[in-house]
PDB file of N, CA and C in Angstrom:
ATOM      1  N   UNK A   1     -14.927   6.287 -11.190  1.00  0.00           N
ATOM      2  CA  UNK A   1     -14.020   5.357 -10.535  1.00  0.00           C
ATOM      3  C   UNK A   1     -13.511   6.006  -9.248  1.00  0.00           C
ATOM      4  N   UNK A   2     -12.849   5.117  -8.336  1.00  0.00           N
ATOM      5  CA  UNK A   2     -12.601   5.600  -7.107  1.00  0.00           C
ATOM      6  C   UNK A   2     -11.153   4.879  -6.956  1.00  0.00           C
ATOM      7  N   UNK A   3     -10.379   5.699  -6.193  1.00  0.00           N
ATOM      8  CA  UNK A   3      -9.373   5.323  -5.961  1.00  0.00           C
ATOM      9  C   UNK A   3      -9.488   4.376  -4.193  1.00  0.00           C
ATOM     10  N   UNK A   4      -8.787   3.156  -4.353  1.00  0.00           N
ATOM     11  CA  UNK A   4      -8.325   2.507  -2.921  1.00  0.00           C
ATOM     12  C   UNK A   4      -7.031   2.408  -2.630  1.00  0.00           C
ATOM     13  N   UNK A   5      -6.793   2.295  -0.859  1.00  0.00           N
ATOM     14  CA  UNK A   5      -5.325   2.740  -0.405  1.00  0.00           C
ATOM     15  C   UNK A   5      -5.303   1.062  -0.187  1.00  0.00           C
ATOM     16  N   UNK A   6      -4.835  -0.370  -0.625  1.00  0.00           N
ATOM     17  CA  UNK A   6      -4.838  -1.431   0.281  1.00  0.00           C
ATOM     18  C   UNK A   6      -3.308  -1.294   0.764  1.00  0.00           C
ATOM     19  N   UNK A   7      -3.288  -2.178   1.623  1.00  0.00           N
ATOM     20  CA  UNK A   7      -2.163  -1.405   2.595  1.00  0.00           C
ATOM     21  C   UNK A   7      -1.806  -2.744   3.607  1.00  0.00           C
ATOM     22  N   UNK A   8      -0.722  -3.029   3.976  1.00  0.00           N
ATOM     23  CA  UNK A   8      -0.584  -3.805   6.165  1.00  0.00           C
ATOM     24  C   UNK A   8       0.563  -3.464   6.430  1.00  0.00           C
ATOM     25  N   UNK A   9      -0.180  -3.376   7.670  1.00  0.00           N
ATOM     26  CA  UNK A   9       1.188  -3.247   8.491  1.00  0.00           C
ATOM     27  C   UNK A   9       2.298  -4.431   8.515  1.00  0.00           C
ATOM     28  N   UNK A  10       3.398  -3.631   8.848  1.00  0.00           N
ATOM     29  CA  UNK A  10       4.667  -4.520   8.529  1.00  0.00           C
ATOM     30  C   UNK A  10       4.573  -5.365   9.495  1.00  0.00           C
ATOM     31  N   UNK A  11       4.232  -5.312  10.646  1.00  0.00           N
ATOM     32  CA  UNK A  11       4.072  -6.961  11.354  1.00  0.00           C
ATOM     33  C   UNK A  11       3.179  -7.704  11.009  1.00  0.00           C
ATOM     34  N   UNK A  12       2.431  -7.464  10.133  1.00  0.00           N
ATOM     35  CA  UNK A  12       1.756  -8.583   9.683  1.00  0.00           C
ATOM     36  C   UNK A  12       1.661  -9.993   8.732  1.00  0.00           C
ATOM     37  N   UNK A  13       3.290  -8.901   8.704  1.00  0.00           N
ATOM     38  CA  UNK A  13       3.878 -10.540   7.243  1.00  0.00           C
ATOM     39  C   UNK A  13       5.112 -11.159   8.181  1.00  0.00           C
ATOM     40  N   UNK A  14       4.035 -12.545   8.309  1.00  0.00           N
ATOM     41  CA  UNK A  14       4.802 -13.498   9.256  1.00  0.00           C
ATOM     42  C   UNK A  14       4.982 -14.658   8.387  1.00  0.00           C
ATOM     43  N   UNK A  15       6.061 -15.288   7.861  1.00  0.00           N
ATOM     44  CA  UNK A  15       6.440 -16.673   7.012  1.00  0.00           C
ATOM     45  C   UNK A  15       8.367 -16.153   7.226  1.00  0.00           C
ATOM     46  N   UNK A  16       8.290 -17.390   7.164  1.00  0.00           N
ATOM     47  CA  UNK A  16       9.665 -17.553   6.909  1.00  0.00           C
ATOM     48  C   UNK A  16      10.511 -17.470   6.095  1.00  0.00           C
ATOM     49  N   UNK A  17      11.707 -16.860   6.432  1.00  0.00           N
ATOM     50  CA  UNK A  17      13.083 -15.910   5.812  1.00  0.00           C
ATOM     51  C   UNK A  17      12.751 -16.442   4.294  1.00  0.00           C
ATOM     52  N   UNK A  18      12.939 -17.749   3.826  1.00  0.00           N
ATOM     53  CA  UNK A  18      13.425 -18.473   2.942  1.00  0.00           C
ATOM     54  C   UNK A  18      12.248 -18.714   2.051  1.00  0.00           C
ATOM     55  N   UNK A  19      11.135 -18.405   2.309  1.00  0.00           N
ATOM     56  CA  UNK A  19       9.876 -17.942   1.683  1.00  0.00           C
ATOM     57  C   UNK A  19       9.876 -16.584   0.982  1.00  0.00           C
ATOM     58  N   UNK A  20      10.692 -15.398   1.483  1.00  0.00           N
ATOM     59  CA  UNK A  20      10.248 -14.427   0.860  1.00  0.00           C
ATOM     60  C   UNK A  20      10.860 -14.208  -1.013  1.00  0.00           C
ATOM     61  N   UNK A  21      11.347 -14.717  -1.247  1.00  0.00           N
ATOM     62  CA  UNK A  21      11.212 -14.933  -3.111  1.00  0.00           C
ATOM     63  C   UNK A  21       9.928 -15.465  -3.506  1.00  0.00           C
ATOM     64  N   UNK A  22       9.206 -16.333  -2.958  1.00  0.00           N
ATOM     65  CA  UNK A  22       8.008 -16.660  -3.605  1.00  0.00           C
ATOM     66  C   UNK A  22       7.234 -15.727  -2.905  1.00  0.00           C
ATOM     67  N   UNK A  23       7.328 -15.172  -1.708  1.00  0.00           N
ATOM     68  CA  UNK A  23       5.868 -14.021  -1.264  1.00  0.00           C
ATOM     69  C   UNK A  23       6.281 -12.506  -2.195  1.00  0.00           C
ATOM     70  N   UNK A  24       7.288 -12.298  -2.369  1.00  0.00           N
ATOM     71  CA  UNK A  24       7.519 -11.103  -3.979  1.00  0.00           C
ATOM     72  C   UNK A  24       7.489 -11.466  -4.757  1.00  0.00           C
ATOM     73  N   UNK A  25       7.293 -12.654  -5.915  1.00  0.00           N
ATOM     74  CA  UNK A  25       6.854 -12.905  -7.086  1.00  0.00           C
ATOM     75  C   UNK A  25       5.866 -13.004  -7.079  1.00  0.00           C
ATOM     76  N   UNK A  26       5.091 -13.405  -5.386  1.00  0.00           N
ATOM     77  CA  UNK A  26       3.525 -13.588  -5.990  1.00  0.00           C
ATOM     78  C   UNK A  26       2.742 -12.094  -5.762  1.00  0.00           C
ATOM     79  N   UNK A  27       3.665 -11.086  -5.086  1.00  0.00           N
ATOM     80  CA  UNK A  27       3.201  -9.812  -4.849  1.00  0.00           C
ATOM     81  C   UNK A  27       3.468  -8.985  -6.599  1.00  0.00           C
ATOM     82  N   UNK A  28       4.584  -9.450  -6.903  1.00  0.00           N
ATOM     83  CA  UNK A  28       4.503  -8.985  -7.927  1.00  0.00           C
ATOM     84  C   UNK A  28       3.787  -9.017  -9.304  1.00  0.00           C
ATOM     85  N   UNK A  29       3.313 -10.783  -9.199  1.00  0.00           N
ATOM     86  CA  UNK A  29       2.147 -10.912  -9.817  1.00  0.00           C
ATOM     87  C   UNK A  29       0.948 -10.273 -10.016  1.00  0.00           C
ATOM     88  N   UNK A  30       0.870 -10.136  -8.639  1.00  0.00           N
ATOM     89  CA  UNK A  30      -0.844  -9.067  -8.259  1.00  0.00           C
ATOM     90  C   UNK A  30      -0.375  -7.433  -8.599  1.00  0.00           C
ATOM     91  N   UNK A  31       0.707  -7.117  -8.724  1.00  0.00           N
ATOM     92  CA  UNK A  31       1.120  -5.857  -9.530  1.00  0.00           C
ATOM     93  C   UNK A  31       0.536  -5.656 -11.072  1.00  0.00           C
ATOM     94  N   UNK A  32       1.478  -6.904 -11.702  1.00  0.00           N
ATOM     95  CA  UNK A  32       1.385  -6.750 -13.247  1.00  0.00           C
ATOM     96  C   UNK A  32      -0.437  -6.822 -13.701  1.00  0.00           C
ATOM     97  N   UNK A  33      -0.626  -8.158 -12.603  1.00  0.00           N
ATOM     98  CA  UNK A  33      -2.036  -8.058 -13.372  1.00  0.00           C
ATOM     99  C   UNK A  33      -2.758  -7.031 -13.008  1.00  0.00           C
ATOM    100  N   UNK A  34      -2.784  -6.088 -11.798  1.00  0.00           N
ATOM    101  CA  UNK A  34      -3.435  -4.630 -11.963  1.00  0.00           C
ATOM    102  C   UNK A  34      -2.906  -4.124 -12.867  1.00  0.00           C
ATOM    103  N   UNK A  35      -1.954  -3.394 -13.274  1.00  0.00           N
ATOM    104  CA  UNK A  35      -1.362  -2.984 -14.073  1.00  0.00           C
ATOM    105  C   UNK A  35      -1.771  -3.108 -15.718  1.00  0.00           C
ATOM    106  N   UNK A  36      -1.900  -4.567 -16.033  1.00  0.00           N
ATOM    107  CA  UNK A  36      -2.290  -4.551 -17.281  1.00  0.00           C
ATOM    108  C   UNK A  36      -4.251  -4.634 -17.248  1.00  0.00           C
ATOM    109  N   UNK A  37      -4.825  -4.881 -16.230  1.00  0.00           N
ATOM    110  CA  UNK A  37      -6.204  -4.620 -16.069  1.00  0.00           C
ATOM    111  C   UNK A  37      -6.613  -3.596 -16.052  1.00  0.00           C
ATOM    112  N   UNK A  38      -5.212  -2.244 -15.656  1.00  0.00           N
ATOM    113  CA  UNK A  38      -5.932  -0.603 -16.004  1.00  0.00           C
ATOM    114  C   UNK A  38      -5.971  -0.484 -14.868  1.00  0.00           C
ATOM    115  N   UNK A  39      -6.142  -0.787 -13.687  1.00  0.00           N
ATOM    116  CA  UNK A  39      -6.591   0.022 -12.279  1.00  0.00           C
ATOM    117  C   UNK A  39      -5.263   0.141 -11.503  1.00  0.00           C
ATOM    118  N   UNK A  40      -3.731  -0.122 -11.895  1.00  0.00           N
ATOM    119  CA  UNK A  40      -2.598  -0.024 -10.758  1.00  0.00           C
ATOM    120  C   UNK A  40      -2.727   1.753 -11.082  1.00  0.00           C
ATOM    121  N   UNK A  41      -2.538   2.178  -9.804  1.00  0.00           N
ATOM    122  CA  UNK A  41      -2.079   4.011 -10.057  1.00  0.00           C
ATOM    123  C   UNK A  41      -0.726   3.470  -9.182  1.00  0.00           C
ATOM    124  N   UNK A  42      -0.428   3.082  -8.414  1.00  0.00           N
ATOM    125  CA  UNK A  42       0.647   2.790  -7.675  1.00  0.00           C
ATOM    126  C   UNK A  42       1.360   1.953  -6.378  1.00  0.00           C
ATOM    127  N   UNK A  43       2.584   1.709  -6.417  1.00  0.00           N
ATOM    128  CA  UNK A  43       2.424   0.485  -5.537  1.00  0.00           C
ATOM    129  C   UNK A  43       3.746   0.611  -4.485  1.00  0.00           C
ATOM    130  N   UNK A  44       4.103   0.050  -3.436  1.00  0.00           N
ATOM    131  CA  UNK A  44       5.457   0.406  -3.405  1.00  0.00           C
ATOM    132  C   UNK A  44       5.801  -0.198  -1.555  1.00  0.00           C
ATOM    133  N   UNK A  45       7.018  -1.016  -1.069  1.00  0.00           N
ATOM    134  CA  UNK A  45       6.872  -1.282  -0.170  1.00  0.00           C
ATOM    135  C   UNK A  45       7.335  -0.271   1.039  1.00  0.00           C
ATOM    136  N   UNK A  46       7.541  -0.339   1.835  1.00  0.00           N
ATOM    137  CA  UNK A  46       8.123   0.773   2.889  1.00  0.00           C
ATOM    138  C   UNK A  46       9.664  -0.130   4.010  1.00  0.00           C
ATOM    139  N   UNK A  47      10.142   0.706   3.346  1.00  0.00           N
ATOM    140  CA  UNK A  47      11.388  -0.106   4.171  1.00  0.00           C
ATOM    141  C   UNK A  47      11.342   0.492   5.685  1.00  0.00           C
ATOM    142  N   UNK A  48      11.900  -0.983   6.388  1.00  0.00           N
ATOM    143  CA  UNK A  48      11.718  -1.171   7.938  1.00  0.00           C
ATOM    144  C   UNK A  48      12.987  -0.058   8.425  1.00  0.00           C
ATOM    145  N   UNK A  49      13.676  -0.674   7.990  1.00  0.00           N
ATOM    146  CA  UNK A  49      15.212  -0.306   8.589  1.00  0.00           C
ATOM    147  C   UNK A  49      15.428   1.273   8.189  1.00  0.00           C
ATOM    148  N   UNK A  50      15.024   2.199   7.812  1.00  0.00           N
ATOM    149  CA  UNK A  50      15.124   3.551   7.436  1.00  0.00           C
ATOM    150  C   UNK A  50      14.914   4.288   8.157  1.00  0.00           C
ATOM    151  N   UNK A  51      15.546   5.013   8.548  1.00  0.00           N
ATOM    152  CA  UNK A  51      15.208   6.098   9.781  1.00  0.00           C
ATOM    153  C   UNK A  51      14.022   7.056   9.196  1.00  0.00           C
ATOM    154  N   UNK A  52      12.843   7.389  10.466  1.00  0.00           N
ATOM    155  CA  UNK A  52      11.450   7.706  10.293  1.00  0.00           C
ATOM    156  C   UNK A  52      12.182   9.613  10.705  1.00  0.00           C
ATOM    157  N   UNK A  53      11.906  10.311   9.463  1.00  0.00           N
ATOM    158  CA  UNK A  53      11.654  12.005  10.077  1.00  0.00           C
ATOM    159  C   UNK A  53      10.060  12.292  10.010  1.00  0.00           C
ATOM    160  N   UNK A  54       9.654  12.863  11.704  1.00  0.00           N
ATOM    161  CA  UNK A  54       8.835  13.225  11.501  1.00  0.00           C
ATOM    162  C   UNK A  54       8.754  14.990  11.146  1.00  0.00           C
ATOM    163  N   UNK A  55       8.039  15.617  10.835  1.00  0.00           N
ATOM    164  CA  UNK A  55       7.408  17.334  10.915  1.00  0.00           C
ATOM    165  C   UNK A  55       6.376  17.993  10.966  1.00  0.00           C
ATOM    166  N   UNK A  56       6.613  18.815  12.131  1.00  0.00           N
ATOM    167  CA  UNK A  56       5.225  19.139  12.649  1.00  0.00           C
ATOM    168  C   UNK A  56       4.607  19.950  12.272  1.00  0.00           C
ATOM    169  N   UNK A  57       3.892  20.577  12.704  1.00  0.00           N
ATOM    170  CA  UNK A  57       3.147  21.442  11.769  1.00  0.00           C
ATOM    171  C   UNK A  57       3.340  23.168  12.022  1.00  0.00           C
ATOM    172  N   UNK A  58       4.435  22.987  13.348  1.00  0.00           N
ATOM    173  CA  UNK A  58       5.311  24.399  13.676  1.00  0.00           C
ATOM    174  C   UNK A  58       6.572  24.171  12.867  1.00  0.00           C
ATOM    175  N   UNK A  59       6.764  23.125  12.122  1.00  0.00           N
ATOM    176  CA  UNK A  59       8.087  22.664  11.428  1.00  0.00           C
ATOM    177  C   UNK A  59       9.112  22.223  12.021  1.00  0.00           C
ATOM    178  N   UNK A  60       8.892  22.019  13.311  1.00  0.00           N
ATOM    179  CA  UNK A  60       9.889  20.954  14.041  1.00  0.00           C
ATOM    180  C   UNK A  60       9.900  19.516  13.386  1.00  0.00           C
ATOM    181  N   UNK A  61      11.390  19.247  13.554  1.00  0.00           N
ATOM    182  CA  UNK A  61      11.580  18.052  12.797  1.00  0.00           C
ATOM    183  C   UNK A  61      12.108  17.166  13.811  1.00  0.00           C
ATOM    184  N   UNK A  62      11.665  16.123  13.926  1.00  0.00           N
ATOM    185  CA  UNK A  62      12.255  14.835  14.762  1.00  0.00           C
ATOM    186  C   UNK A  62      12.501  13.526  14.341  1.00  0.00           C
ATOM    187  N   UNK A  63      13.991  12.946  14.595  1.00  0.00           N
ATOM    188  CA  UNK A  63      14.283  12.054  13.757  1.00  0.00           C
ATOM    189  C   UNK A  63      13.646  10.942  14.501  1.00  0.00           C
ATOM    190  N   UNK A  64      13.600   9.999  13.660  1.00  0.00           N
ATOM    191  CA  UNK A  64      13.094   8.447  14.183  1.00  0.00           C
ATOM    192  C   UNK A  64      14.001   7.795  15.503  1.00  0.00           C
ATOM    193  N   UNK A  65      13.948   6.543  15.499  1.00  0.00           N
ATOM    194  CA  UNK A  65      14.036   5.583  14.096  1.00  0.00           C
ATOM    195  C   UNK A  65      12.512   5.463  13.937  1.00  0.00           C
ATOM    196  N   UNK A  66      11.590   5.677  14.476  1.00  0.00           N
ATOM    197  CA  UNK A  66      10.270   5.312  14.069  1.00  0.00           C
ATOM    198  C   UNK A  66       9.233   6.146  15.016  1.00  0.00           C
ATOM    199  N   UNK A  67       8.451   6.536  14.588  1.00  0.00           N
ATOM    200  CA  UNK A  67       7.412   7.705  15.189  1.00  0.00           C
ATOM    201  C   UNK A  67       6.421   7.005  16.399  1.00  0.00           C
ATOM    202  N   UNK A  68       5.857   7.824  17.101  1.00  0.00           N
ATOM    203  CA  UNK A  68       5.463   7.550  18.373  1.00  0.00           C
ATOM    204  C   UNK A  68       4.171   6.166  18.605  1.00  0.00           C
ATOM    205  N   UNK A  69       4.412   4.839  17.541  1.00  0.00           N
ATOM    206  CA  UNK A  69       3.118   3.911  17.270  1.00  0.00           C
ATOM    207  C   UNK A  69       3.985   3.016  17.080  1.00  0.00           C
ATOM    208  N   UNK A  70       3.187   1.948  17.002  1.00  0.00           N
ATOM    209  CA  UNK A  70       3.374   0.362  17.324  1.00  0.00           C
ATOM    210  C   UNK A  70       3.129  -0.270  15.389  1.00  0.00           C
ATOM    211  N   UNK A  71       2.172   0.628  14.980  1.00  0.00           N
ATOM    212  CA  UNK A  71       1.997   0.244  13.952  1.00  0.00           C
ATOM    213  C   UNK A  71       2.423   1.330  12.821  1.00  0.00           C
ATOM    214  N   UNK A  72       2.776   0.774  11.563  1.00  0.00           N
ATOM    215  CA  UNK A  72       3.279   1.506  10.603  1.00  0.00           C
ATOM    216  C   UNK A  72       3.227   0.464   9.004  1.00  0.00           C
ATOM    217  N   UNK A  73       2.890   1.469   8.010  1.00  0.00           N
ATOM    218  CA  UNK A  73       2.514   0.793   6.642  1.00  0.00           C
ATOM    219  C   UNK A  73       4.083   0.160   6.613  1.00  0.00           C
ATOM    220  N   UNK A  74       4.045  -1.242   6.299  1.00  0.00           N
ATOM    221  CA  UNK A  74       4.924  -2.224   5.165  1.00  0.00           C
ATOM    222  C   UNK A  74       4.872  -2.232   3.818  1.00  0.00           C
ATOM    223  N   UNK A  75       3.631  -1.848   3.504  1.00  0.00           N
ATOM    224  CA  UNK A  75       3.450  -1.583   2.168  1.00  0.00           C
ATOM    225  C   UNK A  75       2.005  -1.650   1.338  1.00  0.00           C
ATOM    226  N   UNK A  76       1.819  -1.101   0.360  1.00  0.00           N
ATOM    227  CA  UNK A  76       0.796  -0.512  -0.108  1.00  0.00           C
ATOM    228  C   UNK A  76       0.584  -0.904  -1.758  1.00  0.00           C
ATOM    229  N   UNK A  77      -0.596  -0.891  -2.203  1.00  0.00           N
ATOM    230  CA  UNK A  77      -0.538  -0.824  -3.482  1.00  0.00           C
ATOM    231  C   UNK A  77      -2.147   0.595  -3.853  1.00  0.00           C
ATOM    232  N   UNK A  78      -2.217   1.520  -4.637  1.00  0.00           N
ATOM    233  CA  UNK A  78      -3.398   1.720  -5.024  1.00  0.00           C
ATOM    234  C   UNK A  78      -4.087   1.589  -6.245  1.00  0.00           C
ATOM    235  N   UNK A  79      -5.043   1.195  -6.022  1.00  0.00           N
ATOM    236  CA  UNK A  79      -6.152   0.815  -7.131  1.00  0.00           C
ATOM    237  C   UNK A  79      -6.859   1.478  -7.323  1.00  0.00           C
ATOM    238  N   UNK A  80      -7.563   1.796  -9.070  1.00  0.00           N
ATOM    239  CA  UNK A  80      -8.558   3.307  -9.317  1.00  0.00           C
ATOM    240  C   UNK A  80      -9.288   1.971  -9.729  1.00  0.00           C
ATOM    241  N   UNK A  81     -10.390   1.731  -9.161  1.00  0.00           N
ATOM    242  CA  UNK A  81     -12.019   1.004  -9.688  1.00  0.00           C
ATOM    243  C   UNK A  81     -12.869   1.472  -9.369  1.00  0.00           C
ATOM    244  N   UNK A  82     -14.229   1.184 -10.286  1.00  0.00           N
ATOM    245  CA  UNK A  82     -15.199   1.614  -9.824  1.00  0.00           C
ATOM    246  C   UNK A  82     -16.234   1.162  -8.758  1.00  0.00           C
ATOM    247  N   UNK A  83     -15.676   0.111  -8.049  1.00  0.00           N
ATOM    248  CA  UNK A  83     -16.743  -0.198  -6.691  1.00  0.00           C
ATOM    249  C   UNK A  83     -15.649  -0.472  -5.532  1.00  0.00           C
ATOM    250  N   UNK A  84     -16.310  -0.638  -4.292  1.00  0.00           N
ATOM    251  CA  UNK A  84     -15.534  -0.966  -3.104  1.00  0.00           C
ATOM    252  C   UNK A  84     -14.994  -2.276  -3.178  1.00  0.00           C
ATOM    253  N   UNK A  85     -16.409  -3.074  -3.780  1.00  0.00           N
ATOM    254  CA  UNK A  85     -16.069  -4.759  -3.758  1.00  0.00           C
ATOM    255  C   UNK A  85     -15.207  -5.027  -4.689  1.00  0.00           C
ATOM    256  N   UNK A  86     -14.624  -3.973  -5.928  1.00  0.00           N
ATOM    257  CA  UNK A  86     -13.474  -4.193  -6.743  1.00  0.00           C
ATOM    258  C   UNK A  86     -11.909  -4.151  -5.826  1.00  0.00           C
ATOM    259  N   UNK A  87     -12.207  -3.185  -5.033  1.00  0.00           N
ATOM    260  CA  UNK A  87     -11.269  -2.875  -4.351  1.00  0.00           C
ATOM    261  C   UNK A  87     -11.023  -3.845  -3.397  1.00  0.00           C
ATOM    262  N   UNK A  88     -12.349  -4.859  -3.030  1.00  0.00           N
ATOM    263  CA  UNK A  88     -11.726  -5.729  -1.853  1.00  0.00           C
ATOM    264  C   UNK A  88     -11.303  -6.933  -2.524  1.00  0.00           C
ATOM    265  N   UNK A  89     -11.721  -6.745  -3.487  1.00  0.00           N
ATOM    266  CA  UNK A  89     -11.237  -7.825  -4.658  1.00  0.00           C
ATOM    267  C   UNK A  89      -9.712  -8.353  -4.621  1.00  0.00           C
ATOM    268  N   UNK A  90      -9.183  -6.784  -5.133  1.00  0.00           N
ATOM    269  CA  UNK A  90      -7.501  -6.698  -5.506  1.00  0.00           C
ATOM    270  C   UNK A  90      -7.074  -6.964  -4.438  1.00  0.00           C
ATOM    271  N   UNK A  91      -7.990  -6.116  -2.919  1.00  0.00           N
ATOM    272  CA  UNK A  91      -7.036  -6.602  -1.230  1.00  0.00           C
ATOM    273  C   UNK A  91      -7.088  -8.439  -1.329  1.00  0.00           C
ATOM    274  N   UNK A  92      -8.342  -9.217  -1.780  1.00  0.00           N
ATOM    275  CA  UNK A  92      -7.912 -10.615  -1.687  1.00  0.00           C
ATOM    276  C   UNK A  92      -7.215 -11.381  -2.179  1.00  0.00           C
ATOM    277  N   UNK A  93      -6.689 -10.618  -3.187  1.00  0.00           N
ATOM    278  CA  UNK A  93      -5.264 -11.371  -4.107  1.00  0.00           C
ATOM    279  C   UNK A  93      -4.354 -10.750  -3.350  1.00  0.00           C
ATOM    280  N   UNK A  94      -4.088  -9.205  -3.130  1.00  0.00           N
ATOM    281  CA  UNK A  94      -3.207  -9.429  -2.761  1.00  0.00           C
ATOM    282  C   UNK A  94      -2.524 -10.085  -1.395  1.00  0.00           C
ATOM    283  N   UNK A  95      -3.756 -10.042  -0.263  1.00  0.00           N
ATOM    284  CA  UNK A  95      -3.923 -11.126   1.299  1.00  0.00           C
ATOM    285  C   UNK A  95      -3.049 -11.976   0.838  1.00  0.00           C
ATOM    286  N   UNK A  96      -3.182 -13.115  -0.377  1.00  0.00           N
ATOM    287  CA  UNK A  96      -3.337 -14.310  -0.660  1.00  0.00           C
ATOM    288  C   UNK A  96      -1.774 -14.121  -1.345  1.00  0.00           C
ATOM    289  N   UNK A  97      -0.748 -13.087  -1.845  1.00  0.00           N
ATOM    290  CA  UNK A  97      -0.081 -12.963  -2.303  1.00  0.00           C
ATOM    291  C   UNK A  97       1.024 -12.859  -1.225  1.00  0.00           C
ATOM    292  N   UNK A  98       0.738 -11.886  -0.720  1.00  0.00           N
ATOM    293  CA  UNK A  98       1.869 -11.343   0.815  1.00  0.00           C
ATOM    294  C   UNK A  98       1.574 -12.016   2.145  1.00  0.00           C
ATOM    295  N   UNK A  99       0.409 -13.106   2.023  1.00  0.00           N
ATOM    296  CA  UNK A  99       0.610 -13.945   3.480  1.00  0.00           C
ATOM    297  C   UNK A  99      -0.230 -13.034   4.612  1.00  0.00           C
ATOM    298  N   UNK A 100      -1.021 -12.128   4.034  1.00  0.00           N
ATOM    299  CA  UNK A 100      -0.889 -10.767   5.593  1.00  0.00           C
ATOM    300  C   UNK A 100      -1.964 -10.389   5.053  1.00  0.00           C
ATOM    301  N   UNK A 101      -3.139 -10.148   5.978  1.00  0.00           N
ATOM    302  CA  UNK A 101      -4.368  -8.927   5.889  1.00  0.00           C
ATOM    303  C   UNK A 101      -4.012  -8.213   5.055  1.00  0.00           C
ATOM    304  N   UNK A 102      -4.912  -7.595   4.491  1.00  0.00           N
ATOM    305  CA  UNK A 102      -4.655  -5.895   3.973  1.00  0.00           C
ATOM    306  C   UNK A 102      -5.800  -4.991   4.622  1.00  0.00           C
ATOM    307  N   UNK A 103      -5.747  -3.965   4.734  1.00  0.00           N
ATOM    308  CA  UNK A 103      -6.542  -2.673   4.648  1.00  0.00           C
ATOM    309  C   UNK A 103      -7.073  -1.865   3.242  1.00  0.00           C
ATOM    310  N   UNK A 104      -8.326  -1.980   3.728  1.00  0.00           N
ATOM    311  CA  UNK A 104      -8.926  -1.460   2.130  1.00  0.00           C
ATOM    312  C   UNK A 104      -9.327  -0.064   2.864  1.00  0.00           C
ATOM    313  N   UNK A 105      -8.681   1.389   1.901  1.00  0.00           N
ATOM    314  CA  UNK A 105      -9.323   2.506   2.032  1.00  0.00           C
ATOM    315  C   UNK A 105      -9.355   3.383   1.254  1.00  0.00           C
ATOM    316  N   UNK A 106     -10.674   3.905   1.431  1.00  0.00           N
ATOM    317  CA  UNK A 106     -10.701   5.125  -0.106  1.00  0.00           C
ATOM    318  C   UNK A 106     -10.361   6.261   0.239  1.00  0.00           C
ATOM    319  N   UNK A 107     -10.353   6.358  -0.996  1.00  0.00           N
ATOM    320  CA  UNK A 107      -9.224   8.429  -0.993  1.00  0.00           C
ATOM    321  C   UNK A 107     -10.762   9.036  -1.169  1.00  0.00           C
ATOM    322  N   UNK A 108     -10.494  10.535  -0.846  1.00  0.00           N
ATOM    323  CA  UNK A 108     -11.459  11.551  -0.755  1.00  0.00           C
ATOM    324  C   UNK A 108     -11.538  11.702  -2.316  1.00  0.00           C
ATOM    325  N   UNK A 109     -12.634  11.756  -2.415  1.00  0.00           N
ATOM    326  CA  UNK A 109     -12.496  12.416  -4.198  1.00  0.00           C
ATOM    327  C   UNK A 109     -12.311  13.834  -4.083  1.00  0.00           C
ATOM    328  N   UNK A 110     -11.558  13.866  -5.023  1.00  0.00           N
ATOM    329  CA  UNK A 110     -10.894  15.590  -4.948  1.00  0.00           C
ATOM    330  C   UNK A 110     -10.851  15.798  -6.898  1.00  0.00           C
ATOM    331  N   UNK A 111     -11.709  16.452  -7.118  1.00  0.00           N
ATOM    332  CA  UNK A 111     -11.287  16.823  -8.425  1.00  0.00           C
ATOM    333  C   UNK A 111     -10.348  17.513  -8.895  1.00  0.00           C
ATOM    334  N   UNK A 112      -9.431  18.015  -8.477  1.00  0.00           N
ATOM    335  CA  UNK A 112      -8.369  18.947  -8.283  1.00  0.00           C
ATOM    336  C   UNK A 112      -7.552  18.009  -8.665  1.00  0.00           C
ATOM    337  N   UNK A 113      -7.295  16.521  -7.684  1.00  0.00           N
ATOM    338  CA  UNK A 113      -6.369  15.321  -8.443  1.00  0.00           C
ATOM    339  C   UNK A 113      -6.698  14.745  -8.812  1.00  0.00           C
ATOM    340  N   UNK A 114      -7.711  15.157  -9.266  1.00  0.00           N
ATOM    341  CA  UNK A 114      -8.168  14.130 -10.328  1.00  0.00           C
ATOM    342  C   UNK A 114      -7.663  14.434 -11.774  1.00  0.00           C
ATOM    343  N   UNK A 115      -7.673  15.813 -12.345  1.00  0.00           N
ATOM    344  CA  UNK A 115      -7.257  16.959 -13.236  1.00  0.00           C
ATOM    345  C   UNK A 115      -5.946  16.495 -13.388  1.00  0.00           C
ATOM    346  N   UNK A 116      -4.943  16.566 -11.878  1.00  0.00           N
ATOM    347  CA  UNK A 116      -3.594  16.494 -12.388  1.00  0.00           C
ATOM    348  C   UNK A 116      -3.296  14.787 -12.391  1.00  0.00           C
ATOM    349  N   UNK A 117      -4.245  13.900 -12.134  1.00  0.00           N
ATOM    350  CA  UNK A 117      -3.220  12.767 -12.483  1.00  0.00           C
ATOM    351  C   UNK A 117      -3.804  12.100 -13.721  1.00  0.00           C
ATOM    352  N   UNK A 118      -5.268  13.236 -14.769  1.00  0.00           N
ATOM    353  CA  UNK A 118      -5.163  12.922 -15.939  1.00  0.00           C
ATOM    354  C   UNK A 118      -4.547  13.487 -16.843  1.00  0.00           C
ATOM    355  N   UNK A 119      -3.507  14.322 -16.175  1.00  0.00           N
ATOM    356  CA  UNK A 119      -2.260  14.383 -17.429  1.00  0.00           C
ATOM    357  C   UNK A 119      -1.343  13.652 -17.860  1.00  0.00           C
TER     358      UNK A 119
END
């Protein structure tokens, strides 16, 4: 099995204010049913309004409010299946759930996490 990152950017969920209770129940829908299908590893949105720290790799730290791009994850879910087209699968429910593209991408296989996230 392979793990996928689906993912959009936060400008991409465009509907109106008074819509968003039904665009999170139906996001949350496409949660449970990964979830009870075996493939959710994890899910989670990214809040807008939070101040962005970045750190570099001399360990300088610089506060936000948001790092040097136009674009930035809104939110994410990942899926462990065994094909790509499973993975574009879950991105078309969830498209169809949150109103917004997704991004389908796979993680590096690393057996190393693979070890620790079958504990």
């Amino acid at each position: 099995m392979a793990r996928y990152l689906i993912s959009f950017d936060r400008g991409w969920m465009q509907f109106p204010q008074e819509d968003l209770a039904a665009v999170a129940a139906a996001a949350h829908a496409v949660v449970q049913e990964a979830g009870e299908a075996g493939v959710l590893v994890f899910t989670g949105g990214i809040a807008d309004d939070e101040p962005t720290t970045l750190v570099g790799v001399d360990g300088t730290v610089t506060d936000g409010p948001y790092p040097e791009t136009k674009e930035m994850v809104g939110g994410f879910i990942v899926v462990d299946v065994p094909t790509r087209a499973d993975a574009v699968a879950w991105a078309a429910k969830t498209a169809v759930a949150c109103r917004c593209a997704q991004e389908v991408r796979e993680f590096l296989p690393d057996p190393i996490v693979d070890a620790l996230l079958a504990r």
